[in-house]
Protein backbone atom coordinates (compact mmCIF):
# COMPACT_ATOMS: atom_id res chain seq x y z
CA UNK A 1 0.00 0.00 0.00
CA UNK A 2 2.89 2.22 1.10
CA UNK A 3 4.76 1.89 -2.22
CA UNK A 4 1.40 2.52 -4.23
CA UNK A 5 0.88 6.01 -2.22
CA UNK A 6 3.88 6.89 -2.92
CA UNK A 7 3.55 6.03 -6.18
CA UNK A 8 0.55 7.89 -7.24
CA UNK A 9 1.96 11.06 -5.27
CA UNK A 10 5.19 10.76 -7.89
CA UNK A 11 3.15 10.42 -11.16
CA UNK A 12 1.01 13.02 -10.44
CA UNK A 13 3.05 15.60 -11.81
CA UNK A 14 5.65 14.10 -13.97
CA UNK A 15 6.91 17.20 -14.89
CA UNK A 16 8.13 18.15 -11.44
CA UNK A 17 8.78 14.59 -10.52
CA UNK A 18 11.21 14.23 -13.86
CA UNK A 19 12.85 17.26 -12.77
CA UNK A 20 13.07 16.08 -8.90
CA UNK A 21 14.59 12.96 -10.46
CA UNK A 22 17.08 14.30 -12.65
CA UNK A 23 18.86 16.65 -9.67
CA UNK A 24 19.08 13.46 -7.70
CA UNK A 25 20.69 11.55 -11.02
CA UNK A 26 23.11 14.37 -11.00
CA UNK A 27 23.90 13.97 -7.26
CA UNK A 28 24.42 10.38 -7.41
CA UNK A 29 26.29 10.60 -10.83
CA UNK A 30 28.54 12.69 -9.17
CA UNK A 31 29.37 10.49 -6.53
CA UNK A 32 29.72 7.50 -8.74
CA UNK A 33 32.88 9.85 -10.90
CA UNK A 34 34.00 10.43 -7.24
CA UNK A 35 34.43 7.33 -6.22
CA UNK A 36 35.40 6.39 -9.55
CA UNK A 37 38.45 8.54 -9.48
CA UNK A 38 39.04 8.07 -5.42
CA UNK A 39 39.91 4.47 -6.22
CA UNK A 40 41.67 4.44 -9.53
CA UNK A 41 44.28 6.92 -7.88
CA UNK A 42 46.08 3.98 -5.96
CA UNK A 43 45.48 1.80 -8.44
CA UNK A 44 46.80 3.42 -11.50
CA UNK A 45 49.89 4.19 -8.83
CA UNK A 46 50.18 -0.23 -9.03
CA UNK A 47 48.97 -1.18 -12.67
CA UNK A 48 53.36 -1.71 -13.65
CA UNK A 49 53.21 -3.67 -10.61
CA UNK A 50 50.11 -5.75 -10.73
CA UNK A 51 51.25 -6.96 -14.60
CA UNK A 52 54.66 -8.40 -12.97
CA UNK A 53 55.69 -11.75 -11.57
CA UNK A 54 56.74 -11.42 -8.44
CA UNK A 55 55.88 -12.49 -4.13
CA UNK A 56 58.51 -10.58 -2.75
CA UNK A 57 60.20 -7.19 -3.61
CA UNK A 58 63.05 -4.92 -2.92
CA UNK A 59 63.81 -1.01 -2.75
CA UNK A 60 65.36 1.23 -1.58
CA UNK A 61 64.91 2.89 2.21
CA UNK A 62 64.13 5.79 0.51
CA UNK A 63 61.61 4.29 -1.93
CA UNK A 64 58.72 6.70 -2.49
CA UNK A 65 56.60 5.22 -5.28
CA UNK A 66 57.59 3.67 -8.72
CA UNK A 67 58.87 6.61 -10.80
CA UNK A 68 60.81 7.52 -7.27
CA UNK A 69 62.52 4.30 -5.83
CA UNK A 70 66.17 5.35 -5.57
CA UNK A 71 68.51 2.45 -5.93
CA UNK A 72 70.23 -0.29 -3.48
CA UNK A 73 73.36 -2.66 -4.65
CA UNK A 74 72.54 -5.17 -6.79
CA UNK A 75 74.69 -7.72 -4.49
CA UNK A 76 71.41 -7.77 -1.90
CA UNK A 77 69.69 -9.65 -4.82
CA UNK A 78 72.53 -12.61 -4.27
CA UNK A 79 72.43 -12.35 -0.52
CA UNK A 80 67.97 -12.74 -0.69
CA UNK A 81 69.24 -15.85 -3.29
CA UNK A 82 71.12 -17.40 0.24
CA UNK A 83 67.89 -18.09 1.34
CA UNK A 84 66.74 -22.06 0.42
CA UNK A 85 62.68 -20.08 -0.24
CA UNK A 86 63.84 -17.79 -2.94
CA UNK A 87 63.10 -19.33 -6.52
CA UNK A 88 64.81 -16.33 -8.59
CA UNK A 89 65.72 -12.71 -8.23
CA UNK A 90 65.33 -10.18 -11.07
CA UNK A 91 67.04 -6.76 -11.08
CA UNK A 92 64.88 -3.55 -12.78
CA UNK A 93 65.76 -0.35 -13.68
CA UNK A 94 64.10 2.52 -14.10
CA UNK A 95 64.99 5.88 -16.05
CA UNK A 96 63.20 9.25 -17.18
CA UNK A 97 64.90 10.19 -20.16
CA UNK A 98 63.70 13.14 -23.04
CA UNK A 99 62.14 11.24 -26.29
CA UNK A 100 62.57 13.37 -29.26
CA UNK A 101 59.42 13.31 -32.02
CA UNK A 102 61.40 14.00 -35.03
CA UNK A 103 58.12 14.83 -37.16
CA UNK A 104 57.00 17.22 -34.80
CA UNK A 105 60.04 18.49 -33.47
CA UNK A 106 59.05 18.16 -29.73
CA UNK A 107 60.78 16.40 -26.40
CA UNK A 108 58.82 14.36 -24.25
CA UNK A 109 59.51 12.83 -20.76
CA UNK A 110 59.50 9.15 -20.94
CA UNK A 111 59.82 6.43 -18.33
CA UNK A 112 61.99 3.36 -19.57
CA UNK A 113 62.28 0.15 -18.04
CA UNK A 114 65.04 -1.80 -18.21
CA UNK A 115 65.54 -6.06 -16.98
CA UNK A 116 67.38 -9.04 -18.57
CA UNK A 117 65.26 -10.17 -21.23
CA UNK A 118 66.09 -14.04 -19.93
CA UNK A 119 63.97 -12.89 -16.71
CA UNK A 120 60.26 -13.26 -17.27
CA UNK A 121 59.56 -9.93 -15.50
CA UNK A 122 56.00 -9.06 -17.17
CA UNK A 123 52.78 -11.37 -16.84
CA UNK A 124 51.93 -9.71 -20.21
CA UNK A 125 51.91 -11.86 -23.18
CA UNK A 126 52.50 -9.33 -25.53
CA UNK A 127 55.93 -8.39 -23.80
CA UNK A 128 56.47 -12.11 -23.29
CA UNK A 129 56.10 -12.71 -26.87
CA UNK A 130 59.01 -10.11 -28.24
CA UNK A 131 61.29 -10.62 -25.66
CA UNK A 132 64.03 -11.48 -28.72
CA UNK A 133 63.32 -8.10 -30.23
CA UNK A 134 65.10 -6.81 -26.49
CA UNK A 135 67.96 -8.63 -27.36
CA UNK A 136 68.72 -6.42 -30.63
CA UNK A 137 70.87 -3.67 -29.83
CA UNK A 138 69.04 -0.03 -29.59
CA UNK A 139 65.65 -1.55 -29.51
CA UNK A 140 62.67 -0.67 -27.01
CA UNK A 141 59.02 -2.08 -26.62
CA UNK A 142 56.48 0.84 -26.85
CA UNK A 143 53.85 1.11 -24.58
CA UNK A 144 50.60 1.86 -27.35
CA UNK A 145 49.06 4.21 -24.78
CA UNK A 146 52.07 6.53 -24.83
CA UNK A 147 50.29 10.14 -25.12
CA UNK A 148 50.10 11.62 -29.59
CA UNK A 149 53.54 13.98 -28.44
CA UNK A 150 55.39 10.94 -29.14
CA UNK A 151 54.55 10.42 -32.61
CA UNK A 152 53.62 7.51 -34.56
CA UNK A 153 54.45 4.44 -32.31
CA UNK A 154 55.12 1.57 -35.37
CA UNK A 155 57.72 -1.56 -35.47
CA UNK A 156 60.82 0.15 -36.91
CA UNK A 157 60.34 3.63 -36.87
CA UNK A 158 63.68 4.66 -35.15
CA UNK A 159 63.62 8.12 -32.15
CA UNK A 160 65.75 9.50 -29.85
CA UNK A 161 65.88 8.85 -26.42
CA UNK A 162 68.48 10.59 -24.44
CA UNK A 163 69.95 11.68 -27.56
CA UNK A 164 70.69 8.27 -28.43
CA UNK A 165 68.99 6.91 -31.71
CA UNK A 166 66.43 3.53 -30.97
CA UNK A 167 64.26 1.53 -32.92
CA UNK A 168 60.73 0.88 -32.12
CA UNK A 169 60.92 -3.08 -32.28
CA UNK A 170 57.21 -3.80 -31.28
CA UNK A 171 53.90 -2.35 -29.16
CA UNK A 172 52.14 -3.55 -25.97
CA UNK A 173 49.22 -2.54 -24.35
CA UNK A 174 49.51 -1.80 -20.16
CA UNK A 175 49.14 1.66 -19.95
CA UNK A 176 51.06 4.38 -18.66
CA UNK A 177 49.46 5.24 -15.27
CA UNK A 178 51.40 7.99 -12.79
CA UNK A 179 55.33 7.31 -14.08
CA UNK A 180 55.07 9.47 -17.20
CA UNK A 181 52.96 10.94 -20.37
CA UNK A 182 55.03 7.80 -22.58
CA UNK A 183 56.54 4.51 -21.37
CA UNK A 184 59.14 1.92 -22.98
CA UNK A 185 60.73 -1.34 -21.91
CA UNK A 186 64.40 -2.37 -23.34
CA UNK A 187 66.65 -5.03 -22.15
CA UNK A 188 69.33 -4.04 -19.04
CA UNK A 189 72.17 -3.23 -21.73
CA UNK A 190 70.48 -1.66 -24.14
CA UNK A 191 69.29 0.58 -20.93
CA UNK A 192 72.65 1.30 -19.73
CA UNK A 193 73.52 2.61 -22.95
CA UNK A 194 70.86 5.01 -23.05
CA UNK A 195 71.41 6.13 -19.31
CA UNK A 196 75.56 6.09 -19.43
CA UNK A 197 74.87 7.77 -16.04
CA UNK A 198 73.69 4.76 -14.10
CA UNK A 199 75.26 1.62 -12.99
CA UNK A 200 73.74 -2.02 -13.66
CA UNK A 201 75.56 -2.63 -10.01
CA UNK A 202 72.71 -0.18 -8.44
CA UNK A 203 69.34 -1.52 -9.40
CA UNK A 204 66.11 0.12 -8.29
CA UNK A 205 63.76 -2.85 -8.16
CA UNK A 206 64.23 -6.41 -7.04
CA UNK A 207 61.93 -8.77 -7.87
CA UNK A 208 62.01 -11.89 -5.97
CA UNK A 209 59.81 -15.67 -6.45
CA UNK A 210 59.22 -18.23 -3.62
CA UNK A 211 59.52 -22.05 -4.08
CA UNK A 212 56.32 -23.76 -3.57
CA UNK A 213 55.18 -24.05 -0.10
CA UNK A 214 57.16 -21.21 1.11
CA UNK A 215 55.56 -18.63 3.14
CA UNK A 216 55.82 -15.02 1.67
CA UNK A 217 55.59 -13.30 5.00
CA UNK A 218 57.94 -15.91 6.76
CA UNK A 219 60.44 -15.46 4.17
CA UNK A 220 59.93 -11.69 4.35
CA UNK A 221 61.12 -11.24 7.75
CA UNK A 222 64.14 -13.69 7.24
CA UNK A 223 65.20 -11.41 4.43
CA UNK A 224 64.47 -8.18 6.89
CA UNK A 225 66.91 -9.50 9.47
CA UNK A 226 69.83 -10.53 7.15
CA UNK A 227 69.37 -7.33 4.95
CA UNK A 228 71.71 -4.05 5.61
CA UNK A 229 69.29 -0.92 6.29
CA UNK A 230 69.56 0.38 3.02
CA UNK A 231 67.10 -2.02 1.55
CA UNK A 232 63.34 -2.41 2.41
CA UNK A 233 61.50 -5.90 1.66
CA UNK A 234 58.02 -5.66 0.21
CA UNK A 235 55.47 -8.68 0.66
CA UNK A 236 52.68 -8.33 -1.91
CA UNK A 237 50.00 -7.15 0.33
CA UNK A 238 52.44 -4.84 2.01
CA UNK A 239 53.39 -2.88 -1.63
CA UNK A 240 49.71 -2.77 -2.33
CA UNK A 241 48.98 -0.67 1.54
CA UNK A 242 52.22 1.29 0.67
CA UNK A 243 51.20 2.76 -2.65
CA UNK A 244 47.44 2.80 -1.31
CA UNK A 245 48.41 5.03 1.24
CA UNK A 246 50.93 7.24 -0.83
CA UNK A 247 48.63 7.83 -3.58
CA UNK A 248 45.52 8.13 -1.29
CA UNK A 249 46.34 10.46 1.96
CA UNK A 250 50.14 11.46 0.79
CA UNK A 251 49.05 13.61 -2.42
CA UNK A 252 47.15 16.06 -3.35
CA UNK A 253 45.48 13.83 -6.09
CA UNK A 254 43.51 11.20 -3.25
CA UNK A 255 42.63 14.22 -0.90
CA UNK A 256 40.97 16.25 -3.26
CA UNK A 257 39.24 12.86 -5.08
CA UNK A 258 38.45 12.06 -0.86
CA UNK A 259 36.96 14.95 -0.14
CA UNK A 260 35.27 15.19 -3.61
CA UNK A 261 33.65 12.19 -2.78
CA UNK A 262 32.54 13.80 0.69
CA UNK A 263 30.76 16.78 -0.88
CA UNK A 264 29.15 14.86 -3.28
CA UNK A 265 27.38 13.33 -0.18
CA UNK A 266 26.82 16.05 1.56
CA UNK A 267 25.70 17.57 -2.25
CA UNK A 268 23.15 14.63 -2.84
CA UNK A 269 21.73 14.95 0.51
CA UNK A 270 20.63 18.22 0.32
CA UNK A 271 19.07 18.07 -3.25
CA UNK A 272 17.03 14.73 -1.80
CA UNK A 273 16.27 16.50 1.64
CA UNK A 274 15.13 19.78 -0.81
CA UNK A 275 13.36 17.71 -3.57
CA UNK A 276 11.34 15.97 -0.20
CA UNK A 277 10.59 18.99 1.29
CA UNK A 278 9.33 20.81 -1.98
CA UNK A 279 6.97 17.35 -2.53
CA UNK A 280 5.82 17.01 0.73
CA UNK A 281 4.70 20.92 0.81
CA UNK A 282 3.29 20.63 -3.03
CA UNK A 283 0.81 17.82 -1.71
CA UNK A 284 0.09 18.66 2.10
CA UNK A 285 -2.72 18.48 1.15
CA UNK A 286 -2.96 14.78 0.09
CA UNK A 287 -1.14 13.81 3.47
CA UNK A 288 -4.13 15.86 5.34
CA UNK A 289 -6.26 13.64 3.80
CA UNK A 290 -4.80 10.73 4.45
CA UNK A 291 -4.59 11.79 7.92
CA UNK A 292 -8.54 12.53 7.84
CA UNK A 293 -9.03 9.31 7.16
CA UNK A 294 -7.12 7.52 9.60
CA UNK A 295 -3.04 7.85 8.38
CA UNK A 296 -1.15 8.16 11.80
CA UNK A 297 1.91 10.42 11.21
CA UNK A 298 4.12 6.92 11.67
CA UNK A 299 2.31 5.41 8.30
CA UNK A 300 2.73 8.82 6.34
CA UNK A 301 6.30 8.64 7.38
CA UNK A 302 6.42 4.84 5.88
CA UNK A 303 4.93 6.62 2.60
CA UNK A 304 7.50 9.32 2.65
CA UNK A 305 10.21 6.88 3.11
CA UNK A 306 9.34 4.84 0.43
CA UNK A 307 8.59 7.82 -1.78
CA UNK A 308 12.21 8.59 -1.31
CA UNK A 309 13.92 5.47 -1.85
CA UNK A 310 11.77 5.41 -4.75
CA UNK A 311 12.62 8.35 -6.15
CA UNK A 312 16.76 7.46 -5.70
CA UNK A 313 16.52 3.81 -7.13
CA UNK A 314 14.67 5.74 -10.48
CA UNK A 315 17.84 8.13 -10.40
CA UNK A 316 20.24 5.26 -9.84
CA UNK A 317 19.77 3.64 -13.34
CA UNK A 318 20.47 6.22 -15.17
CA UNK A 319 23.43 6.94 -13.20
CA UNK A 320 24.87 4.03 -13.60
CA UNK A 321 24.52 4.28 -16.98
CA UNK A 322 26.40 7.89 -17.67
CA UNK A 323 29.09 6.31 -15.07
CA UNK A 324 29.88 3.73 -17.22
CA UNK A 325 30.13 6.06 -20.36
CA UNK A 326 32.06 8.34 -18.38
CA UNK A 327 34.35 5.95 -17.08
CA UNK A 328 34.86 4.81 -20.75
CA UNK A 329 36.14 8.00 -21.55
CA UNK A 330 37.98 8.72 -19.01
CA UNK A 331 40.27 5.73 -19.17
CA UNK A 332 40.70 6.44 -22.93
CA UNK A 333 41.60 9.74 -22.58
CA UNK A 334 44.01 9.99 -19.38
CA UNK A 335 45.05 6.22 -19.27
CA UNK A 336 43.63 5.93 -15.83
CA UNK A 337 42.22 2.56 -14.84
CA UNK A 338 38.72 3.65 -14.06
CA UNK A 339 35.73 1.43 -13.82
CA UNK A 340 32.83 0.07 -12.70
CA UNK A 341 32.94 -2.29 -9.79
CA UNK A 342 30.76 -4.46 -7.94
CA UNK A 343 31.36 -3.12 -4.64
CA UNK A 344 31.32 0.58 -5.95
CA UNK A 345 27.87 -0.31 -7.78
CA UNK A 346 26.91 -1.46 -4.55
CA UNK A 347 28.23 1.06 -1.79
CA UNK A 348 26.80 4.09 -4.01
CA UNK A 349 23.58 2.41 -4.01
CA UNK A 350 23.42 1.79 -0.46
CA UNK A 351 24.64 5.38 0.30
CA UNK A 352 21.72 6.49 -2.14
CA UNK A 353 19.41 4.59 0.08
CA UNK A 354 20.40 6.18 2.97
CA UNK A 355 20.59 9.71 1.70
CA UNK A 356 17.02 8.99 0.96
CA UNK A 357 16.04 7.65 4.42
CA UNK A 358 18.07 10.24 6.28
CA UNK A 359 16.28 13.27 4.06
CA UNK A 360 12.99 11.51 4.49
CA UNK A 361 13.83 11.76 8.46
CA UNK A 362 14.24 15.00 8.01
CA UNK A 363 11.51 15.95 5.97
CA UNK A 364 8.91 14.87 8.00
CA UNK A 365 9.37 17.98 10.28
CA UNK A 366 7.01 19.33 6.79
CA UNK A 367 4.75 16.58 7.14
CA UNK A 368 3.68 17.37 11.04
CA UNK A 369 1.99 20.43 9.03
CA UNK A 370 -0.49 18.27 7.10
CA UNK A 371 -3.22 18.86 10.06
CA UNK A 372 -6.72 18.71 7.96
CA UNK A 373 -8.41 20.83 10.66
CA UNK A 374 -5.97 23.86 9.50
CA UNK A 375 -6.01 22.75 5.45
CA UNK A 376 -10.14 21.79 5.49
């Protein structure tokens, strides 16, 4: 009965209710893009590190994030080897070097990363795949979602980078996410010679595989007590909460997303609470009716309660809808790994739910008007 009151009370001016409708699609829309962008902070900050093969990892002690690890001797890859749990130990290197687009006569920043092409570093088949193209000299994998600056990005086309002359030997698809506008991969020595500067003694990643059966935390700690303090030993789990946190309360980028996501709260609940209110006062008359007849202000408050989550569950479908779209175009324009979820699908429409109950709660402070003696 409740739902059919309510109802009738929202199709009787579709007009209004349409417009009513569409300020609580924008509220909710916004919180979805919010969200959206809250989230894919930390994870764009791990998309290199969730396409690599690895259960263990070490940095530096003054390891920030990716694009600012610092290096550590490559030696404290052969002392984690000591341990009987360790399968294999990989050294990476990282460099941002200036790519020079001969067509268009511009320098772009670009992040290159260098390992042994023997070393199965990427769970990425197409890197896998042209692993032999690494072992030509003065040849680099292109990342495909390297920004337009850098030019055409096609097998054999040959570019600067560092002021050194490479050649293009092949494309993957990862994406670029916070380490630069343009990424590349190259074997260790063909690297070097593009970074003269840095030493394959001082690597800035170490990625490290347990035998079957071993324990990845157990065999973190062993490796934290025989390890000098220069180095810091990574579990999994543990780089995931690092960059979470870095990305999330250490820059500017997951505060403002955070608080974004606050507003648009605070933003939806007061468009809900207003939309309620105007309803409620449009048709106090129809509540002092019901009340004539026998409605106790509990079982109006059940009506405007349901006319509320009503009215949000409408504006959630569309909604999701322009999220999706949104989030489509997003990730194709600024790389970011943005999308839909599950658990966002279902947190936004549980906090539309509530929004609705809460500015129903409030509402009815309105509703105590409806008495027929004063409207009759």
């Amino acid at each position: 009965m409740n739902a059919l009151v309510a109802w009738r009370m929202l199709t009787h001016e579709k007009g209004r209710s349409a417009l009513a409708i569409g300020g609580i699609l924008i509220a909710i829309l916004l919180i979805f893009l919010q969200l959206g962008f809250y989230r894919g902070v930390p994870e764009g900050g791990l998309l290199f590190y969730n396409a690599m093969r690895f259960d263990l990892m070490l940095a530096s002690e003054s390891y920030v994030f990716e694009a600012q690890s610092s290096t550590f001797p490559r030696r404290r890859l052969y002392q984690a080897l000591a341990l009987p749990e360790i399968a294999s130990a990989t050294a990476l290197y990282h460099g941002s070097g200036r790519w020079l687009n001969s067509e268009g006569g511009l320098a772009r920043d670009v992040f290159v990363i260098g390992f042994r092409p023997g070393d199965l570093v990427f769970d990425l088949p197409e890197i896998t795949r042209q692993l032999s193209v690494l072992r030509q000299p003065d040849t680099i994998l292109a990342d495909a979602g390297s920004r337009p600056e850098f030019g055409a990005l096609v097998a054999g086309r040959q570019v600067e980078i560092e002021q050194r002359a490479v050649t293009i030997g092949g494309l993957y698809h990862l994406g670029t996410g916070f380490v630069g506008l343009g990424v590349a991969v190259t074997s260790d020595l063909n690297f070097i010679r593009m970074f003269p500067g840095q030493d394959l003694g001082e690597v800035n990643l170490g990625l490290l595989t347990i035998k079957p059966g071993a324990d990845a935390n157990r065999t973190a700690a062993r490796l934290r007590a025989i390890m000098p303090a220069d180095t810091r030993v990574f579990t999994r789990q543990e780089l995931v909460d690092h960059e979470t946190k870095h990305w999330v309360t250490e820059t500017s980028t997951g505060l403002i997303f955070g608080f974004g996501a606050i507003v648009a709260c605070v933003v939806g609940l007061v468009i809900l609470n207003q939309t309620l209110t105007t309803q409620i006062t449009r048709q106090l008359p129809q509540y002092a009716t019901l009340k004539a007849i026998g409605y106790s202000d509990r079982a109006l408050g059940r009506i405007v309660a349901t006319l509320a989550v009503m009215m949000a569950t409408i504006s959630f479908i569309p909604a999701v809808l322009l999220a999706l779209v949104i989030y489509r175009i997003v990730r194709q324009v600024t790389l970011l790994p943005i999308g839909m979820t599950a658990a966002r699908f279902v947190a936004v429409l549980a906090i539309a739910w509530g929004m609705s109950m809460l500015s129903a709660f409030i509402a009815l402070r309105t509703l105590r008007r409806a008495d027929p003696a004063e409207l009759f």
